[in-house]
N, C-alpha and C. Protein backbone atom coordinates (compact mmCIF):
# COMPACT_ATOMS: atom_id res chain seq x y z
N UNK A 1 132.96 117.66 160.35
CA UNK A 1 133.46 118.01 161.66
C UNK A 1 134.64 118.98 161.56
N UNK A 2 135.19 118.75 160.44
CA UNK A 2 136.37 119.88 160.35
C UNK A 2 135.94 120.83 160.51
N UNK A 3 135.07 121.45 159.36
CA UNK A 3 135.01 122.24 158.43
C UNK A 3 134.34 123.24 160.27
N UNK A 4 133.41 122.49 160.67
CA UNK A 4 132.98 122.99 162.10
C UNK A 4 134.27 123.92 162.86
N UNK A 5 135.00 122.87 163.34
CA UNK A 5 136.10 123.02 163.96
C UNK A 5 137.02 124.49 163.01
N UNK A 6 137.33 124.96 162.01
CA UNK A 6 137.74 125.95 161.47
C UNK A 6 136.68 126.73 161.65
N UNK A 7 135.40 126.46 161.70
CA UNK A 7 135.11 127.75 161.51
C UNK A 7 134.82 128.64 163.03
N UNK A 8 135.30 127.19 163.80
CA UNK A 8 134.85 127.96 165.12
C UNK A 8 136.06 128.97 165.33
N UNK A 9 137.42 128.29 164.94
CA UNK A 9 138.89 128.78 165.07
C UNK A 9 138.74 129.99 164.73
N UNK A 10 137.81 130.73 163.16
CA UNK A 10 138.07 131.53 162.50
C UNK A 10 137.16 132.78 163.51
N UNK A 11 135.56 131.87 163.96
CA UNK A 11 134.98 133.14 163.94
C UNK A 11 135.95 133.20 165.68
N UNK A 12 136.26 132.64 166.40
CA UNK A 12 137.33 133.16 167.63
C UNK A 12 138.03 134.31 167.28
N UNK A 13 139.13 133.68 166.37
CA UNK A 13 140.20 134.41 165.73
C UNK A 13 139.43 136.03 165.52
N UNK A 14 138.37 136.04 164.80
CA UNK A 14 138.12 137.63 164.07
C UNK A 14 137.26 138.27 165.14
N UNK A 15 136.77 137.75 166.64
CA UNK A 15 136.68 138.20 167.82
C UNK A 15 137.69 139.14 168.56
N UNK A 16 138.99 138.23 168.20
CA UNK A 16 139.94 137.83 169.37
C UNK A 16 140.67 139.58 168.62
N UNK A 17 140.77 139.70 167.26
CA UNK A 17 141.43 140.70 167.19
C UNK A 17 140.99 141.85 166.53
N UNK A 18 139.13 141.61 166.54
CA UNK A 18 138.30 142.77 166.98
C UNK A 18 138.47 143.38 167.96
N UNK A 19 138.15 143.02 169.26
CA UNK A 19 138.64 143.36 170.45
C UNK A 19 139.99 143.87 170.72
N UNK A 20 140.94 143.20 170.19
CA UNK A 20 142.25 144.07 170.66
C UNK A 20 142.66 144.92 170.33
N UNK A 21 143.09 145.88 171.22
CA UNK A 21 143.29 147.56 171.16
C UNK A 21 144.90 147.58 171.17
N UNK A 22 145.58 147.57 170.31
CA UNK A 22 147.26 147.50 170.54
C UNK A 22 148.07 148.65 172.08
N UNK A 23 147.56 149.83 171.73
CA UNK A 23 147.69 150.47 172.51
C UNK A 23 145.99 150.91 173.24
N UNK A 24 145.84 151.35 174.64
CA UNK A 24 145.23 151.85 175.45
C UNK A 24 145.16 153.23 175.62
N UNK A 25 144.89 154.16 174.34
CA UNK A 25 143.99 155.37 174.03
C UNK A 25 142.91 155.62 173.95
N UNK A 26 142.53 156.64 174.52
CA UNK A 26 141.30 156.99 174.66
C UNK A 26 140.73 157.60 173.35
N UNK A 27 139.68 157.09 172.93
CA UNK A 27 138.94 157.45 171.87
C UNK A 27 138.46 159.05 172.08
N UNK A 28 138.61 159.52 172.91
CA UNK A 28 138.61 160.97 172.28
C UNK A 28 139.80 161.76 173.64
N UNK A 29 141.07 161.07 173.22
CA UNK A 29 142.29 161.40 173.54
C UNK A 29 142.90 162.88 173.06
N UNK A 30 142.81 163.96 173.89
CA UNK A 30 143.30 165.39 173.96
C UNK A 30 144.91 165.85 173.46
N UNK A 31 145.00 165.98 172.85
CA UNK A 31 146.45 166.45 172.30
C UNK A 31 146.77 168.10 172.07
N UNK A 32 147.50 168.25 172.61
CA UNK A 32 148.21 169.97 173.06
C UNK A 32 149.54 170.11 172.41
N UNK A 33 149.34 170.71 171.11
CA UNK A 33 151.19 170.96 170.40
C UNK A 33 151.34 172.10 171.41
N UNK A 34 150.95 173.01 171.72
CA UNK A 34 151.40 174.19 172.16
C UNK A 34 152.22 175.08 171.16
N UNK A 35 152.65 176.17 171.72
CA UNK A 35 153.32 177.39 171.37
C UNK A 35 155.27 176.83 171.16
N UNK A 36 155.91 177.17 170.32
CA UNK A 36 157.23 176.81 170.34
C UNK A 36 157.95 177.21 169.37
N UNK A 37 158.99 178.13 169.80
CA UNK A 37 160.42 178.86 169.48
C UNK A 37 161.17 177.70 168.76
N UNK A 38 161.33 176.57 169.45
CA UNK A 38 162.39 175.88 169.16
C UNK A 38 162.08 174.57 167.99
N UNK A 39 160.75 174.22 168.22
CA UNK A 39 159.99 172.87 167.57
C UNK A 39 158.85 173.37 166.22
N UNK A 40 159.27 172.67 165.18
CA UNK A 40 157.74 173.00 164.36
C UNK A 40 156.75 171.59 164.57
N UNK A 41 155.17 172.24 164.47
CA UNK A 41 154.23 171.70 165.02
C UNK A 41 154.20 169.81 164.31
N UNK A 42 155.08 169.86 163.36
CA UNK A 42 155.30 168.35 162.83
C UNK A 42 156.33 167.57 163.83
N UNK A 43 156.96 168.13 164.03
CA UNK A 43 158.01 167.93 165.10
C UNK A 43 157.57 167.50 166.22
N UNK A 44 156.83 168.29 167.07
CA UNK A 44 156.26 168.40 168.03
C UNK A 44 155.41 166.76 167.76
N UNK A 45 154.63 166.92 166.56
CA UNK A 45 153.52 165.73 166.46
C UNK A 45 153.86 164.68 166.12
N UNK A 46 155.70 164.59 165.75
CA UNK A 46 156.14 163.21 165.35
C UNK A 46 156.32 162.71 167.21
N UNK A 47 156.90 163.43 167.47
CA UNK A 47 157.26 163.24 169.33
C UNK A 47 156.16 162.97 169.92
N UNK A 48 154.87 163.11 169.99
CA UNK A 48 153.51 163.12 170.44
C UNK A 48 152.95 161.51 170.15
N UNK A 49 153.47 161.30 168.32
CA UNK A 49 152.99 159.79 168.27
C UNK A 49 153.71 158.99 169.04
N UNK A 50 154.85 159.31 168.93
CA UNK A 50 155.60 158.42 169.65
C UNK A 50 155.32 158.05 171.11
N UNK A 51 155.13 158.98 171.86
CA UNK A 51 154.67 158.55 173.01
C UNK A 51 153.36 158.00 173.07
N UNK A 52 152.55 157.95 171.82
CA UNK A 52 151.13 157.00 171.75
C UNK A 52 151.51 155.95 171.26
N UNK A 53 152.36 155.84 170.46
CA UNK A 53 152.53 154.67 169.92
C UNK A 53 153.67 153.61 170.83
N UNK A 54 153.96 154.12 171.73
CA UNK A 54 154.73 153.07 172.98
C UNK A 54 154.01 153.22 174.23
N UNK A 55 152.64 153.77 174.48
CA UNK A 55 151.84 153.63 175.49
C UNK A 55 151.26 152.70 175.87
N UNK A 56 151.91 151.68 176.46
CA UNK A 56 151.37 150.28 176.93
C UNK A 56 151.24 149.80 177.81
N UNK A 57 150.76 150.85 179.10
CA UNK A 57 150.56 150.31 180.87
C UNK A 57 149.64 149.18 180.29
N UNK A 58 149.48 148.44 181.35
CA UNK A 58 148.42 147.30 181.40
C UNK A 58 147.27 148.31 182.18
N UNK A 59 145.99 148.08 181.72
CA UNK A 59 144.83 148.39 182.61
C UNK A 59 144.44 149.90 182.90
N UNK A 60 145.09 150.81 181.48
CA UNK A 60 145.52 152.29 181.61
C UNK A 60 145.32 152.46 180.55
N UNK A 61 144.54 153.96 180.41
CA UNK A 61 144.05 154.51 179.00
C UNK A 61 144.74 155.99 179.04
N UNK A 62 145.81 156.48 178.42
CA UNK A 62 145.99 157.67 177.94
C UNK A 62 144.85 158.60 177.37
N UNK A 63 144.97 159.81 178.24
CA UNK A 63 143.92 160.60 178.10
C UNK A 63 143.90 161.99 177.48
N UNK A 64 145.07 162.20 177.37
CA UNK A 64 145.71 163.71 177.15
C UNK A 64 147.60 163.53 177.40
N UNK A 65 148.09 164.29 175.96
CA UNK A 65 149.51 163.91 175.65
C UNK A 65 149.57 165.72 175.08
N UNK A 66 150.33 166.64 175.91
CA UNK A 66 151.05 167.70 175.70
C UNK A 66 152.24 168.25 175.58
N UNK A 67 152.86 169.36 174.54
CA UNK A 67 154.00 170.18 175.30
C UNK A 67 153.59 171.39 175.50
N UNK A 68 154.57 171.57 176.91
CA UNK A 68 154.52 172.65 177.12
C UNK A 68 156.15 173.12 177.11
N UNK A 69 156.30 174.59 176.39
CA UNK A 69 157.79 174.71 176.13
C UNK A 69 158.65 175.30 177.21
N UNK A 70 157.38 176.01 178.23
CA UNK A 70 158.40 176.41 179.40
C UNK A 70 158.89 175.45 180.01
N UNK A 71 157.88 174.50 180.61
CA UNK A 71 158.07 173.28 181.17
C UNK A 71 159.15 172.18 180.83
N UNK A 72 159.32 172.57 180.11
CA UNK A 72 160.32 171.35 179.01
C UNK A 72 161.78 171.99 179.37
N UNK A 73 161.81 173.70 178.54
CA UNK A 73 162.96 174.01 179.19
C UNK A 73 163.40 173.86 180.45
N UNK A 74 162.79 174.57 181.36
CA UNK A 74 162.83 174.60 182.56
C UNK A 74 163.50 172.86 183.15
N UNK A 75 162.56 172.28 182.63
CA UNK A 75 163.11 170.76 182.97
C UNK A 75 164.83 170.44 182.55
N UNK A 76 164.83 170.59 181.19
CA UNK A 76 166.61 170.66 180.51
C UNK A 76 167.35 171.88 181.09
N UNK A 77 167.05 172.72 182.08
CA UNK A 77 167.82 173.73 182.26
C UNK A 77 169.36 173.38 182.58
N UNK A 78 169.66 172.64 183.14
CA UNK A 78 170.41 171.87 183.64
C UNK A 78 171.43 171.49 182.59
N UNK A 79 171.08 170.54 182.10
CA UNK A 79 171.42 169.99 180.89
C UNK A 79 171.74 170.70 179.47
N UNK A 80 171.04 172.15 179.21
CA UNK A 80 171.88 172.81 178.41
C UNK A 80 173.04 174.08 178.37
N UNK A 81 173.22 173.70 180.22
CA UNK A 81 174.18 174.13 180.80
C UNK A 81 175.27 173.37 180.53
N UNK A 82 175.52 172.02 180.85
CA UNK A 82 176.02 170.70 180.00
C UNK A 82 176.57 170.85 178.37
N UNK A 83 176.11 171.74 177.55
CA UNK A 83 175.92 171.13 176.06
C UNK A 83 174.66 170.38 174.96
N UNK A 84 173.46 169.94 176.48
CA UNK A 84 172.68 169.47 175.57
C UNK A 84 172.27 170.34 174.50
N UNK A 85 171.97 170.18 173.23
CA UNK A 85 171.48 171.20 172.06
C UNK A 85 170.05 171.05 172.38
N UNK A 86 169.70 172.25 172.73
CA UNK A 86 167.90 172.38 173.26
C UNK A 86 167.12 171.99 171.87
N UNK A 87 167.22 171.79 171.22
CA UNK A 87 166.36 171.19 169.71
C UNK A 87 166.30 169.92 169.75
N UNK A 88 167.20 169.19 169.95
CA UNK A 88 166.95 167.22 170.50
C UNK A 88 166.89 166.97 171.80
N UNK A 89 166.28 168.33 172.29
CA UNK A 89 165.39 167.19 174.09
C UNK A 89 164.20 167.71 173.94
N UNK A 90 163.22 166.71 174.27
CA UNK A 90 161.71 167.05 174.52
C UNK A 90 161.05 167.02 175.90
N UNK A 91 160.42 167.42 176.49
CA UNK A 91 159.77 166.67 177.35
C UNK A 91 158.05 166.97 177.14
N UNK A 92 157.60 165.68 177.22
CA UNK A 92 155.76 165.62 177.13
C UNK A 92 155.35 165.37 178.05
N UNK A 93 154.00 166.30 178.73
CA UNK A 93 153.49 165.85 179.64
C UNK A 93 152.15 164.97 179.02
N UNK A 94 151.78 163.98 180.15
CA UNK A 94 150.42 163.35 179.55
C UNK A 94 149.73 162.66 181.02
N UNK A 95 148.52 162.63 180.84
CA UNK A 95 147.54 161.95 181.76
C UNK A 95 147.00 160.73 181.33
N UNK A 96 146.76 159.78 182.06
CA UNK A 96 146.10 158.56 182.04
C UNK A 96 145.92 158.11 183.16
N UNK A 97 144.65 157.32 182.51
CA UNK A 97 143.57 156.78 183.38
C UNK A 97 143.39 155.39 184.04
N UNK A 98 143.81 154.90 184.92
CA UNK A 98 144.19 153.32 185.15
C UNK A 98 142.48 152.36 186.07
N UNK A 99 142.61 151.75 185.27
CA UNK A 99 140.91 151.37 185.26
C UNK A 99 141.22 150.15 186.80
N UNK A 100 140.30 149.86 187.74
CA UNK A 100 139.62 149.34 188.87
C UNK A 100 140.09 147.81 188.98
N UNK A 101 140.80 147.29 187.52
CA UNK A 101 140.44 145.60 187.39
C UNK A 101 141.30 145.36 188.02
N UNK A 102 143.06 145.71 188.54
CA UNK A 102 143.67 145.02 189.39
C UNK A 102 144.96 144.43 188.41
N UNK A 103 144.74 145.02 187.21
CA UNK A 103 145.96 143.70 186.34
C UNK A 103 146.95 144.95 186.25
N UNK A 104 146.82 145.58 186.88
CA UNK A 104 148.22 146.47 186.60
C UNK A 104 148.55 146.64 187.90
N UNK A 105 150.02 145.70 188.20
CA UNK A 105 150.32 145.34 189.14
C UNK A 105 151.13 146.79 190.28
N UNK A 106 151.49 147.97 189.23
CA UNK A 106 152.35 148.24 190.04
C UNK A 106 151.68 150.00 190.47
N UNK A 107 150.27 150.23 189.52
CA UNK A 107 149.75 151.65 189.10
C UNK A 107 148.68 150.92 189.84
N UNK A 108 147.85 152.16 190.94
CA UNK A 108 146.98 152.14 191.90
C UNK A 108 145.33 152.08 191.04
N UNK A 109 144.68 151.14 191.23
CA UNK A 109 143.73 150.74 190.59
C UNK A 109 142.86 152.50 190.96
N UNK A 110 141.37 152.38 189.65
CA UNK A 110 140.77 153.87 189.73
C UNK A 110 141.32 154.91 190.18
N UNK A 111 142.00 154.81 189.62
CA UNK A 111 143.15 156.33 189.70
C UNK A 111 144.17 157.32 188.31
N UNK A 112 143.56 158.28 188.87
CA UNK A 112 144.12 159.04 187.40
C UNK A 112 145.67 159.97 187.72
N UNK A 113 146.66 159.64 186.86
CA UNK A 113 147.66 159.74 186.84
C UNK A 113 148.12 161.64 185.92
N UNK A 114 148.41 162.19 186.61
CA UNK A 114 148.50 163.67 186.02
C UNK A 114 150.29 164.33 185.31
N UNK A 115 150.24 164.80 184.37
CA UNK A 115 151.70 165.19 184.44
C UNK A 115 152.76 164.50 184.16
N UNK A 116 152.27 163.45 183.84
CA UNK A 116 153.25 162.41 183.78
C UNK A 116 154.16 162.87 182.49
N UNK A 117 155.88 162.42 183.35
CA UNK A 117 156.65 162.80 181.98
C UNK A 117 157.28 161.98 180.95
N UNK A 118 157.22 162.59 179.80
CA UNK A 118 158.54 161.53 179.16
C UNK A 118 159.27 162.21 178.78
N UNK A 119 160.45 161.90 178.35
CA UNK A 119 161.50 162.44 177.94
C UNK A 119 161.94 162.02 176.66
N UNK A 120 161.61 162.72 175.21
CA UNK A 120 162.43 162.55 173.72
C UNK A 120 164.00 163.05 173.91
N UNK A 121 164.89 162.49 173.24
CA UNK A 121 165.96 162.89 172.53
C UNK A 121 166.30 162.43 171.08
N UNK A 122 167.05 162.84 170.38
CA UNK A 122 166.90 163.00 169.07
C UNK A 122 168.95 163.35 168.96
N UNK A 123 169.41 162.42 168.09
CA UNK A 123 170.65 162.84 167.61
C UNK A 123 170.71 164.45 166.80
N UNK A 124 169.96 164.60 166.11
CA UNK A 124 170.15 166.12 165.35
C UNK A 124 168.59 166.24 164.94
N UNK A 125 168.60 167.68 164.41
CA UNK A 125 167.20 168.14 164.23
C UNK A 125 166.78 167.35 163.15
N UNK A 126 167.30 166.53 162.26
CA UNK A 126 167.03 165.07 161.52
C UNK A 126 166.80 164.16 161.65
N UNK A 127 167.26 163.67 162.78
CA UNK A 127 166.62 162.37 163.38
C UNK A 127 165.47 161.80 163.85
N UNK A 128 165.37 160.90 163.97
CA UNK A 128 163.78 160.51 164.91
C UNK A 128 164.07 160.52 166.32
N UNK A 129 163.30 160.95 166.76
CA UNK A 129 163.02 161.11 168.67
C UNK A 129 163.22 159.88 168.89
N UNK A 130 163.52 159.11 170.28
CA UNK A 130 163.56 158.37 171.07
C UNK A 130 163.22 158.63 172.28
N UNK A 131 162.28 157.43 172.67
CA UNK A 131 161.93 157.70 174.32
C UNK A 131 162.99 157.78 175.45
N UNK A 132 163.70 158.43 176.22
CA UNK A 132 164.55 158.26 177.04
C UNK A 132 164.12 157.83 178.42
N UNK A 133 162.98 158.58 178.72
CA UNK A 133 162.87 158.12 179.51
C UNK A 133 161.63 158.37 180.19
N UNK A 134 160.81 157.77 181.22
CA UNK A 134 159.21 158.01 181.35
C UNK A 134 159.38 158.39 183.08
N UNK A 135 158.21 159.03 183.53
CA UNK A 135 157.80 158.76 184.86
C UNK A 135 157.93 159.89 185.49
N UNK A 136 157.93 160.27 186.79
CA UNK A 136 157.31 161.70 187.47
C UNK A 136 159.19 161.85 188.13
């Protein structure tokens, strides 16, 4: 009866985390380094994981994660009026897709989300990016 009982545990268990997807990417998820003066394309693609690798709406599949460098400036214009050093701010645009089921309480069920921003900063051109901040 044990031996039953484990193996039901086990074959659950190697179900349970077959199925789980840590993050909600799309299997053939679009990525855009773009053109850039200021970023090399590793740079660009360490900042890119990052925003895949903390992509965790409930009930939402990332579909496409870009920079664009006008856009970005244009966005910090402000801010490197300020002092910000234009080499540790990023901004990424990205799209995702929020699926019909209802468990994402606060993103409008079958509906695709465009443009969406985040915002990297980075202590010096050495450091690792950090998310600052997300949303339109």
């Amino acid at each position: 009866m044990r031996k039953i009982i484990i193996s039901i545990f086990t074959i659950l268990l190697v179900f349970s985390l077959a199925s789980y997807k840590q993050n909600n990417i799309s299997d053939d998820l679009m990525i855009d380094i773009g053109e850039s003066a200021k970023f090399t394309e590793e740079e660009i693609t360490e900042a890119i994981d990052l925003v895949k690798n903390n992509f965790d709406f409930p009930a939402s599949t990332l579909t496409k994660v870009w920079y664009d460098e006008e856009k970005s400036d244009s966005y910090f214009r402000d801010d490197f009026k300020q002092g910000v050093i234009p080499e540790n701010v990023i901004l990424l645009l990205s799209n995702f897709d929020v699926d019909g089921s209802g468990d994402n309480p606060v993103l409008n069920p079958n509906s695709t989300y465009t443009n969406y921003q985040w915002i990297l900063r980075r202590g010096s051109k050495t450091s690792k990016w950090r998310i600052e901040d997300w949303g339109y």
